[in-house]
Protein backbone atom coordinates (compact mmCIF):
# COMPACT_ATOMS: atom_id res chain seq x y z
CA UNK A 1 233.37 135.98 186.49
CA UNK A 2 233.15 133.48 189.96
CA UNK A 3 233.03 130.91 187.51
CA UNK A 4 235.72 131.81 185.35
CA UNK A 5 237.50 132.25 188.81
CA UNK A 6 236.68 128.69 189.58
CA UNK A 7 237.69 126.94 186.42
CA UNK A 8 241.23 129.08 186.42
CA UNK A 9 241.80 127.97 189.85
CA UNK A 10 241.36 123.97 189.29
CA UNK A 11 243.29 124.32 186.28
CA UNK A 12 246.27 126.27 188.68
CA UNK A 13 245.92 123.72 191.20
CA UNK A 14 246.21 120.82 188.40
CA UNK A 15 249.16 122.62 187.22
CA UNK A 16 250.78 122.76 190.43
CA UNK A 17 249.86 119.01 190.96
CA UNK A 18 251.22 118.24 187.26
CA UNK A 19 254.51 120.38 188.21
CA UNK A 20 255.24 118.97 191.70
CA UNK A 21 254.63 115.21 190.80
CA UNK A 22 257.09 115.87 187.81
CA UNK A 23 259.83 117.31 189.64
CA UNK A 24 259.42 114.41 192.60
CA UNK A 25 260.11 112.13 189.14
CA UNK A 26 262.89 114.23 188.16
CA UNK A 27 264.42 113.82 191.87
CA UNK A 28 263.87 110.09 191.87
CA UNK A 29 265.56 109.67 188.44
CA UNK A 30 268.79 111.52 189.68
CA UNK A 31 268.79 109.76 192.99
CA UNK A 32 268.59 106.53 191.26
CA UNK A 33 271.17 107.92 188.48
CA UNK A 34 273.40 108.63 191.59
CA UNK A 35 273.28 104.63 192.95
CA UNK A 36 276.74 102.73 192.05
CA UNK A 37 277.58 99.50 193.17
CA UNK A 38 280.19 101.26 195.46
CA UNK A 39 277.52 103.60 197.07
CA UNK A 40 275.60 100.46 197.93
CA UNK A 41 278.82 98.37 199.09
CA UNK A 42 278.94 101.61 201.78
CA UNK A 43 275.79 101.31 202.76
CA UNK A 44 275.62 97.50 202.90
CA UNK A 45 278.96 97.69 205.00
CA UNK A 46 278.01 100.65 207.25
CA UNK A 47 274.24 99.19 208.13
CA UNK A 48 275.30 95.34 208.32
CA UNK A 49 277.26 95.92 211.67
CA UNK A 50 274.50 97.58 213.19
CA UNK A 51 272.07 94.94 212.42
CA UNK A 52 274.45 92.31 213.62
CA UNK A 53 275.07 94.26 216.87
CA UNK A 54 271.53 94.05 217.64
CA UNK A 55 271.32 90.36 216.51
CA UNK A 56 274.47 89.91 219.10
CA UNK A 57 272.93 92.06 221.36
CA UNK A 58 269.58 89.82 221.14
CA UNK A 59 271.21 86.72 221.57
CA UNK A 60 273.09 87.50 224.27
CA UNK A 61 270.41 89.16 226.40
CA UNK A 62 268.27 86.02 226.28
CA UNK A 63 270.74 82.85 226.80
CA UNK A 64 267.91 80.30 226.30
CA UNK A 65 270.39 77.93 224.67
CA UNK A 66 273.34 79.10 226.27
CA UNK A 67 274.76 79.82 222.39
CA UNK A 68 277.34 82.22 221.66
CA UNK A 69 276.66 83.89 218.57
CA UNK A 70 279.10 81.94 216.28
CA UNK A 71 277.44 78.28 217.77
CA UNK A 72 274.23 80.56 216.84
CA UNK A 73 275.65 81.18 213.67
CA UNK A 74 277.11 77.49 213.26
CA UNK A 75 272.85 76.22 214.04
CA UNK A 76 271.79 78.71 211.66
CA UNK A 77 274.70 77.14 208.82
CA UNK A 78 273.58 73.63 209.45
CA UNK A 79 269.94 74.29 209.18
CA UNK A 80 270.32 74.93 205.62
CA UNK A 81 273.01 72.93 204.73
CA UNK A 82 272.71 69.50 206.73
CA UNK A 83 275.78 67.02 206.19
CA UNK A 84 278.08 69.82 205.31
CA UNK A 85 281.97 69.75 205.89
CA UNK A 86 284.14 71.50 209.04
CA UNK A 87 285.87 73.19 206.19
CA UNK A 88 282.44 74.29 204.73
CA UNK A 89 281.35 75.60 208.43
CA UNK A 90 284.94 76.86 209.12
CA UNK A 91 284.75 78.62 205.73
CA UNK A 92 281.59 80.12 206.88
CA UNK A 93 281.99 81.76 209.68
CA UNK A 94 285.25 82.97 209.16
CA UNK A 95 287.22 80.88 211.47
CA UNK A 96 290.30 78.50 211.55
CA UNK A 97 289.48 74.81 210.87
CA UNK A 98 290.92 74.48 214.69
CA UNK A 99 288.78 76.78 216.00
CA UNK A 100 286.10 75.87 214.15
CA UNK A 101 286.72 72.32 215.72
CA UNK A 102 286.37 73.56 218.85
CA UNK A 103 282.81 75.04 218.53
CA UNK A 104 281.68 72.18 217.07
CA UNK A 105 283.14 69.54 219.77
CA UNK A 106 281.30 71.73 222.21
CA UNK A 107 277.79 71.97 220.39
CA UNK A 108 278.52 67.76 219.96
CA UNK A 109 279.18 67.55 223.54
CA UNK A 110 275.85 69.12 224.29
CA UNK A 111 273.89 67.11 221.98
CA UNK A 112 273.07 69.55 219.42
CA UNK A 113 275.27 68.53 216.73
CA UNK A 114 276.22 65.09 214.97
CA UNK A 115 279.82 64.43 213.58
CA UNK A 116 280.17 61.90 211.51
CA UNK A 117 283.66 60.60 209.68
CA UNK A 118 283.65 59.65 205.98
CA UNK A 119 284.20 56.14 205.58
CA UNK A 120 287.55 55.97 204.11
CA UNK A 121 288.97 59.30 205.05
CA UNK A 122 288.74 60.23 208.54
CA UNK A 123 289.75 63.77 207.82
CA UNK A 124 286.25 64.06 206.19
CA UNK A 125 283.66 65.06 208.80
CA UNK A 126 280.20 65.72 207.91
CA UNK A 127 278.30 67.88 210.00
CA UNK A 128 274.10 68.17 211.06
CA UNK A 129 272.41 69.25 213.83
CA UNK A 130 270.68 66.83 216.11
CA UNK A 131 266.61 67.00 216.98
CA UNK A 132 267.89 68.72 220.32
CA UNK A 133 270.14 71.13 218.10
CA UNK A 134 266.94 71.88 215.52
CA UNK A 135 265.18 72.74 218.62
CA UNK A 136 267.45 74.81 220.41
CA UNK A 137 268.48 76.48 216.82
CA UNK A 138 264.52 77.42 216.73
CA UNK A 139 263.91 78.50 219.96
CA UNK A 140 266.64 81.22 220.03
CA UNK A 141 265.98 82.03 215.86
CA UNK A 142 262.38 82.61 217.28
CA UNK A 143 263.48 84.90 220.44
CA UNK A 144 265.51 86.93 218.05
CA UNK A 145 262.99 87.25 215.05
CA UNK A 146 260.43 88.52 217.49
CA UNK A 147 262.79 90.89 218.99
CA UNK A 148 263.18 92.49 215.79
CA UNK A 149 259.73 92.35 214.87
CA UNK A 150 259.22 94.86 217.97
CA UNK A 151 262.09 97.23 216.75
CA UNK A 152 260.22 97.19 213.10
CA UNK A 153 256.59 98.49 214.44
CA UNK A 154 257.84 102.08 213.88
CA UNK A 155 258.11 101.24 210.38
CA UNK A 156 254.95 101.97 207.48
CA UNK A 157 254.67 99.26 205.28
CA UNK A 158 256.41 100.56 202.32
CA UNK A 159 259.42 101.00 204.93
CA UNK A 160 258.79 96.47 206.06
CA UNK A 161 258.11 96.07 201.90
CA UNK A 162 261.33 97.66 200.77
CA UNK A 163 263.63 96.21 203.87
CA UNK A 164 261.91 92.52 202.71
CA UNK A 165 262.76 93.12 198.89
CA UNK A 166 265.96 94.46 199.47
CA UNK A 167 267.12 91.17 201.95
CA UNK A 168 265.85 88.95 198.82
CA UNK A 169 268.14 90.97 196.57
CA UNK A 170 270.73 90.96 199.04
CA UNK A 171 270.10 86.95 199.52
CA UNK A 172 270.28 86.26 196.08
CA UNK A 173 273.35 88.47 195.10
CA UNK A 174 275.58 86.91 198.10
CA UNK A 175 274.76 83.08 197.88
CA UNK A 176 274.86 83.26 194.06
CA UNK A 177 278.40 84.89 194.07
CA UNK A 178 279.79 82.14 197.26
CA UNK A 179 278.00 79.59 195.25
CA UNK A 180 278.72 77.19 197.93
CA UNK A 181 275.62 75.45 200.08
CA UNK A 182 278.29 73.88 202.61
CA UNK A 183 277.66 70.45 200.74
CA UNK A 184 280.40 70.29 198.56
CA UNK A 185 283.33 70.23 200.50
């Protein structure tokens, strides 16, 4: 009979096993069933400004370059897309092409950017970021990645994997749909 006892048992807790992993399978199916693009445009729109207050935040708190968080932004624009236009930059961060103009004669003024006219239309300006800009553009990229490092140690690693695979999805969705490297312009 103990054995009998034994053997029903296992196969109850099997059972139990079998029935919970199925209905955890069941609730992941509906939750993904429930995703729309529009869910995820909430999301994306309601966790976006809280990263980039933090990123402000960051920036701010450590000064090293003495950037503001659109000449930040302007570094970060150039590193990627070296020689691109005012109206490119302008385009990017969401400024006029007179404020952009601004910025930029200040970041020239301190040596971390390069202006250069088109030969044959001045109103073409192409735009890169000097050794001294590279430098200053790494040292506060650097102060603000490790920053966020610290706020991501409460994470597990299935938390860091799924925040890294959804920024590459995120990455590819948004520059294929702007389609514009800064270049073209």
């Amino acid at each position: 009979m103990a054995v009998m006892a034994v053997g029903s048992a296992t196969k109850l807790t099997t059972i139990r096993r079998l029935l919970t992993l199925n209905m955890m399978q069941q609730l992941r199916n509906a939750t993904i069933r429930r995703v729309s693009p529009e869910a995820c445009a909430r999301d994306v729109l309601a966790g976006v400004p809280a990263v980039m207050r933090v990123i402000r935040s960051e920036m701010r708190s450590r000064r090293q370059a003495e950037l503001s968080v659109p000449q930040f932004r302007t570094l970060i624009f150039l590193s990627h897309a070296d020689d691109a236009s005012l109206s490119a930059l302008a385009e990017h961060l969401g400024l006029s092409l007179s404020a952009t103009s601004r910025s930029v004669d200040a970041l020239v003024r301190r040596g971390l950017l390069d202006r250069q006219v088109q030969t044959g239309d001045r109103r073409r300006v192409r735009l890169s970021l000097t050794a001294r800009g590279r430098a200053a553009f790494e040292t506060a990229l650097s102060a603000t990645q490790r920053a966020i490092a610290r706020r991501f140690k409460v994470l597990s690693r299935e938390e860091l994997s799924q925040i890294r695979a959804t920024m590459h999805v995120l990455e590819r969705v948004f520059s294929t749909s702007n389609g514009n490297t800064g270049s073209s312009r």
